[in-house]
Protein backbone atom coordinates (compact mmCIF):
# COMPACT_ATOMS: atom_id res chain seq x y z
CA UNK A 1 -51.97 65.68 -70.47
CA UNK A 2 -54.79 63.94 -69.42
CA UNK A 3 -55.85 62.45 -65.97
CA UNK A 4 -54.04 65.49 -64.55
CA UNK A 5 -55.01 66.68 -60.26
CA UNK A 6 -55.68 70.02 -60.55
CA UNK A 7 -53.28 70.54 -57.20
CA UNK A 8 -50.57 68.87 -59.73
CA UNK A 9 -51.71 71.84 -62.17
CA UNK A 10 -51.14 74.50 -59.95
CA UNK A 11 -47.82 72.79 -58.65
CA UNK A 12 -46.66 72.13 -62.29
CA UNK A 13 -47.62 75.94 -63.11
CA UNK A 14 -45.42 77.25 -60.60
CA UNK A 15 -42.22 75.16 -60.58
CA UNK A 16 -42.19 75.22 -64.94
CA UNK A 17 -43.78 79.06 -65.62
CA UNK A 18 -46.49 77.15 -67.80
CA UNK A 19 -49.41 78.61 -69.12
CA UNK A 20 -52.58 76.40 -68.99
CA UNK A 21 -55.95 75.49 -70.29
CA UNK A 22 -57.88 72.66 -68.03
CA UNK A 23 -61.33 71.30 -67.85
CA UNK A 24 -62.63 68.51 -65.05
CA UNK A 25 -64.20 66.03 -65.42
CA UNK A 26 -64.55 64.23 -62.10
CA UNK A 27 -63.04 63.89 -58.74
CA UNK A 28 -60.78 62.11 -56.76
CA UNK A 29 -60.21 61.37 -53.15
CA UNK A 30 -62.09 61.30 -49.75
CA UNK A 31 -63.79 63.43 -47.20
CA UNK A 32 -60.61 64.60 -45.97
CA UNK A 33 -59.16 65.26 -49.18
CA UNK A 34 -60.87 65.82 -52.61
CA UNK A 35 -59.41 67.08 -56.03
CA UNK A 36 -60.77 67.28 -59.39
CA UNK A 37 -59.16 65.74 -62.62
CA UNK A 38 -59.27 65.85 -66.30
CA UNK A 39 -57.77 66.58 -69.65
CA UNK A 40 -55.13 69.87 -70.02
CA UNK A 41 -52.52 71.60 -72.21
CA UNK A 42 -49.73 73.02 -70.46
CA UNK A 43 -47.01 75.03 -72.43
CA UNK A 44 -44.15 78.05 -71.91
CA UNK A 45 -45.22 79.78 -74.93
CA UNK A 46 -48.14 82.34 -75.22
CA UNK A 47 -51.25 80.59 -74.90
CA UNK A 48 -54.84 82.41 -76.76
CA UNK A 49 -58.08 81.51 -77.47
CA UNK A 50 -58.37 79.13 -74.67
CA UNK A 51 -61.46 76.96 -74.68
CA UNK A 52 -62.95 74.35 -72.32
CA UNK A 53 -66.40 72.96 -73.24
CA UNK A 54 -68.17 69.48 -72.06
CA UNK A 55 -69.30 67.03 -74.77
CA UNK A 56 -71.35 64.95 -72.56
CA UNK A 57 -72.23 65.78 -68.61
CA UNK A 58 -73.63 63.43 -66.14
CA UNK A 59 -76.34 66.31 -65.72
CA UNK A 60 -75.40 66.98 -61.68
CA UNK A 61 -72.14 68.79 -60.23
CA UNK A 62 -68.69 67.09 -60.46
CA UNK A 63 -69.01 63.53 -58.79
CA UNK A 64 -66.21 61.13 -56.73
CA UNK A 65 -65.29 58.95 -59.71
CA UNK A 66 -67.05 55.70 -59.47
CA UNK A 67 -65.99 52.56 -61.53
CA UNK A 68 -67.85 50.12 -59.81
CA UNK A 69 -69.47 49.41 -62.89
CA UNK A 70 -69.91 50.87 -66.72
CA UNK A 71 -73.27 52.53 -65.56
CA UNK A 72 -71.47 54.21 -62.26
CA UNK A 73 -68.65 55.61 -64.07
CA UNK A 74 -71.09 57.57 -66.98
CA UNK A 75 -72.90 58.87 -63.89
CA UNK A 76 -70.01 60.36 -62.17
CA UNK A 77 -67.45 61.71 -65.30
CA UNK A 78 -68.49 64.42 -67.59
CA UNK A 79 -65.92 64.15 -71.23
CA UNK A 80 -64.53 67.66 -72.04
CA UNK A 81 -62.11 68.63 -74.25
CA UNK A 82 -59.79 71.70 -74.18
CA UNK A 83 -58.15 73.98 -76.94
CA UNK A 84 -56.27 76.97 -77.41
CA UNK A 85 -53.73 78.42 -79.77
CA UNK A 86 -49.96 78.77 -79.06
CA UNK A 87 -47.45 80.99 -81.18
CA UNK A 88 -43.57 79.65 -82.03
CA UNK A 89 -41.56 82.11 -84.33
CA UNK A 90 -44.97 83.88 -85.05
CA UNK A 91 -46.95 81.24 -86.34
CA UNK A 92 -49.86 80.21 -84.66
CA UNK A 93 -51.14 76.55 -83.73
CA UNK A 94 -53.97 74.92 -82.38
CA UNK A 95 -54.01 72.18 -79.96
CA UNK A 96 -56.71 70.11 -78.69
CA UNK A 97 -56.46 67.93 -75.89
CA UNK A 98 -59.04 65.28 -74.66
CA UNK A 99 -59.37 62.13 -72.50
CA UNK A 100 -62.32 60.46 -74.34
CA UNK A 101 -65.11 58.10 -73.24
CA UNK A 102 -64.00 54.75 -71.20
CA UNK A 103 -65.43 51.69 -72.70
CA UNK A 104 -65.01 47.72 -71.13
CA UNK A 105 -62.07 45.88 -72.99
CA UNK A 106 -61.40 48.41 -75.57
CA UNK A 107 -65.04 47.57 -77.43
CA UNK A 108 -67.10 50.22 -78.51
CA UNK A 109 -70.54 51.00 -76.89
CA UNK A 110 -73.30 53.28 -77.10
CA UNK A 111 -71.57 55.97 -74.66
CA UNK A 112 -68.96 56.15 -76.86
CA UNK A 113 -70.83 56.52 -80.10
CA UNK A 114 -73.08 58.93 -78.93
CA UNK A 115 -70.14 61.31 -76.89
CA UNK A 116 -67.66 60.56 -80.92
CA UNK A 117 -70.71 62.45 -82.68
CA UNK A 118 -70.51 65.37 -80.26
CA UNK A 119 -67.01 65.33 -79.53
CA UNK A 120 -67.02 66.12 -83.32
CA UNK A 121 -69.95 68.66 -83.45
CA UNK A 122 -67.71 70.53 -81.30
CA UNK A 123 -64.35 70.36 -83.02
CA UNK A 124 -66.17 70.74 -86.32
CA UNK A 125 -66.13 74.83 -85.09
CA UNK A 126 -62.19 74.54 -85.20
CA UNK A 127 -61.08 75.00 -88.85
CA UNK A 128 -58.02 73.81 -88.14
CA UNK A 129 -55.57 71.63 -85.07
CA UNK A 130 -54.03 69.08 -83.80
CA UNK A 131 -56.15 67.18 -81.48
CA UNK A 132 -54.09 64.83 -78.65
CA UNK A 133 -55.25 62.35 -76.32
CA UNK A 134 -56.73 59.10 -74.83
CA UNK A 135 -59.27 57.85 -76.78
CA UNK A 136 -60.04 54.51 -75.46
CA UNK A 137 -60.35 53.19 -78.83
CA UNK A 138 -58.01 50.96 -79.95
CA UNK A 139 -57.11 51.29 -83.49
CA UNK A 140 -57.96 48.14 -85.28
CA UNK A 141 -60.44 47.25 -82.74
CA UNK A 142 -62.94 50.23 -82.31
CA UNK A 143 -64.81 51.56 -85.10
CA UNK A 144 -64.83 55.10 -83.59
CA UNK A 145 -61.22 55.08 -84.17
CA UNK A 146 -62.25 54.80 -88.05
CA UNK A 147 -65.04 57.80 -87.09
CA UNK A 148 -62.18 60.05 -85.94
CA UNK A 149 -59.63 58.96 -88.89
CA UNK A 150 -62.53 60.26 -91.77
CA UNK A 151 -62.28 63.51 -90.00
CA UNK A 152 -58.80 63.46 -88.88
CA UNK A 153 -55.15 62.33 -89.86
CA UNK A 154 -53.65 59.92 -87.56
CA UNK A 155 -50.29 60.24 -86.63
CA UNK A 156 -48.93 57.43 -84.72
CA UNK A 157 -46.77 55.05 -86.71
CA UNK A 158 -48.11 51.93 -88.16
CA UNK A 159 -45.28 50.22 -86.47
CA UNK A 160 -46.19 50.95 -82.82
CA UNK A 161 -48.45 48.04 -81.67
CA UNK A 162 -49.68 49.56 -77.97
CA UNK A 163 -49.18 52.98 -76.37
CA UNK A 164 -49.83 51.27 -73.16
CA UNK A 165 -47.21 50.46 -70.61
CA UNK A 166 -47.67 46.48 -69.86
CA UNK A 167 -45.26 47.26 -67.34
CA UNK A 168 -46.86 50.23 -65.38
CA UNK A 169 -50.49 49.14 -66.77
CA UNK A 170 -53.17 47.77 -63.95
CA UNK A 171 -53.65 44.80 -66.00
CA UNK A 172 -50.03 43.74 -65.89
CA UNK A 173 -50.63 40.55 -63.59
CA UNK A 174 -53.88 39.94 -65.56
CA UNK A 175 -53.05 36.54 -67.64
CA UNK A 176 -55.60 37.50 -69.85
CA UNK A 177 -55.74 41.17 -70.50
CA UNK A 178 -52.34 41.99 -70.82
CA UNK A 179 -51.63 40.03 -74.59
CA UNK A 180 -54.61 42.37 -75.41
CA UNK A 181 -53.02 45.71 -74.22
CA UNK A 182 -49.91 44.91 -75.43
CA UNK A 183 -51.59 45.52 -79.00
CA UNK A 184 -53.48 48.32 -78.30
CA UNK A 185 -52.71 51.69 -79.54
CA UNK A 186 -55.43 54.27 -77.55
CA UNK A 187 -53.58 57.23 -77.66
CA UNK A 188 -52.99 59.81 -80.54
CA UNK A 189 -51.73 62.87 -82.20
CA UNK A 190 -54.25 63.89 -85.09
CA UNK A 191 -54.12 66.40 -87.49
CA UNK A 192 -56.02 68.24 -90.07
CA UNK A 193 -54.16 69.78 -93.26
CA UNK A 194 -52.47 72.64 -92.13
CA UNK A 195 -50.74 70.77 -89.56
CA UNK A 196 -47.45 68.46 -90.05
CA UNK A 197 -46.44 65.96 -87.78
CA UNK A 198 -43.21 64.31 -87.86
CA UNK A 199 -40.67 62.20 -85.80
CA UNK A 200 -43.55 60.66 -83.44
CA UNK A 201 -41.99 58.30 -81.14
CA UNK A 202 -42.97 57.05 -77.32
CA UNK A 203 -41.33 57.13 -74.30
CA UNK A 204 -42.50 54.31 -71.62
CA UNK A 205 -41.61 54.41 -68.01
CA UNK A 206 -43.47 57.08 -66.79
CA UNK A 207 -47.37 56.01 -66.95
CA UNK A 208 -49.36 53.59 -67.23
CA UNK A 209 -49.87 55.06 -71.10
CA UNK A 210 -46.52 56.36 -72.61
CA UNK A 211 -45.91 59.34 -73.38
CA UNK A 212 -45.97 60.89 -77.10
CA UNK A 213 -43.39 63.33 -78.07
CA UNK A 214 -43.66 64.59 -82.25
CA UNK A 215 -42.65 68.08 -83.84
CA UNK A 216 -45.84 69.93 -85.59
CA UNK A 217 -44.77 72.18 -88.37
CA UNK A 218 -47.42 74.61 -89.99
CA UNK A 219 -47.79 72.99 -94.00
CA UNK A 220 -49.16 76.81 -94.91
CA UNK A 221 -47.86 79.36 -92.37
CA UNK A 222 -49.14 82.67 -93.87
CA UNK A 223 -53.00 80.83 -93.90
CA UNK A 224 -52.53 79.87 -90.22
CA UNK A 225 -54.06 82.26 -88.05
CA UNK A 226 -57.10 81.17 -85.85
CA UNK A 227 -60.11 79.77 -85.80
């Protein structure tokens, strides 16, 4: 999950059992009331070799998110990713989850291009995963998207057009945006070899971004053990 409360984490936690891995990245709220958010993995199966690690930080503590303007928002969200291995039927996996850079319209920029190189310098430790999450860079549109696909297998189908909700999605009422969201796909499953993933499909209705549901099978079991 990404743009996850950390309250909802707890709450989540205790009403499902999960086990959890969660990094923030900024903050949310007021005076009265202030919570952090970021990227997470939540699961009911054994969960080891949890990691958390920043790939960029705005250099102070965790800031009150601030999208007043491109500038604002680097200043006041760091861009972690998380990772830790699961185990199904004894075999081990490795999932990755990240909510990656922001960028105007979809359109790479230099934030983007310098957090891709070590967002990768990062993952490049991880022999093998599956790495999830919002990327902000529309495939078709955003050359980082063709950064991450030399490195990574992309999953999503060539037939889905947008993994954003035009329904749900801020930009809805926006005559001009919303023909350009309705053909952006921003969020992925990604693999390297020793990962399979099948029967991807979305389900809309319940964000802004839909949700991704896909079955990962391990191509080489026996050779799958950690990083």
């Amino acid at each position: 999950m990404q743009e996850l409360f950390e309250r909802d984490l707890a709450m989540l936690s205790r009403h499902f059992g999960y086990q959890s891995v969660y990094i923030p990245i900024t903050k949310h709220g007021d005076s009265k009331s202030v919570t952090s958010e970021g990227p997470s993995l939540l699961t009911t199966l054994p969960l080891t070799n949890i990691h958390r690690e920043y790939y960029y930080k705005t250099g102070g503590s965790l800031q009150i998110e601030n999208n007043d303007s491109v500038e604002a928002l680097r200043k006041t969200i760091h861009q972690g990713v998380v990772w830790g291995t699961v185990e199904k039927d004894g075999i081990q996996y490795t999932i990755a989850s990240t909510h990656f850079t922001w960028s105007p319209e979809g359109q790479p920029n230099s934030y983007q291009e310098q957090d891709a190189q070590a967002l990768l310098k990062i993952l490049d430790r991880v022999d093998e995963l599956v790495l999830c999450g919002d990327f902000n860079a529309p495939r078709g549109y955003n050359h980082i998207y063709d950064k991450l696909c030399k490195r990574f297998k992309d999953n999503i189908p060539e037939t889905l057009k947008t993994t954003l909700d035009v329904d749900l999605h801020y930009a809805r009422r926006d005559l001009v945006q919303k023909p350009r969201i309705s053909k952006y796909v921003v969020d992925y499953v990604f693999s390297t070899p020793a990962y399979s993933v099948r029967n991807v499909h979305t389900q809309f209705g319940v964000s802004d971004h839909c949700a991704i549901v896909c079955e990962v099978e391990a191509t080489n079991p026996i050779g799958v053990i950690d990083e």
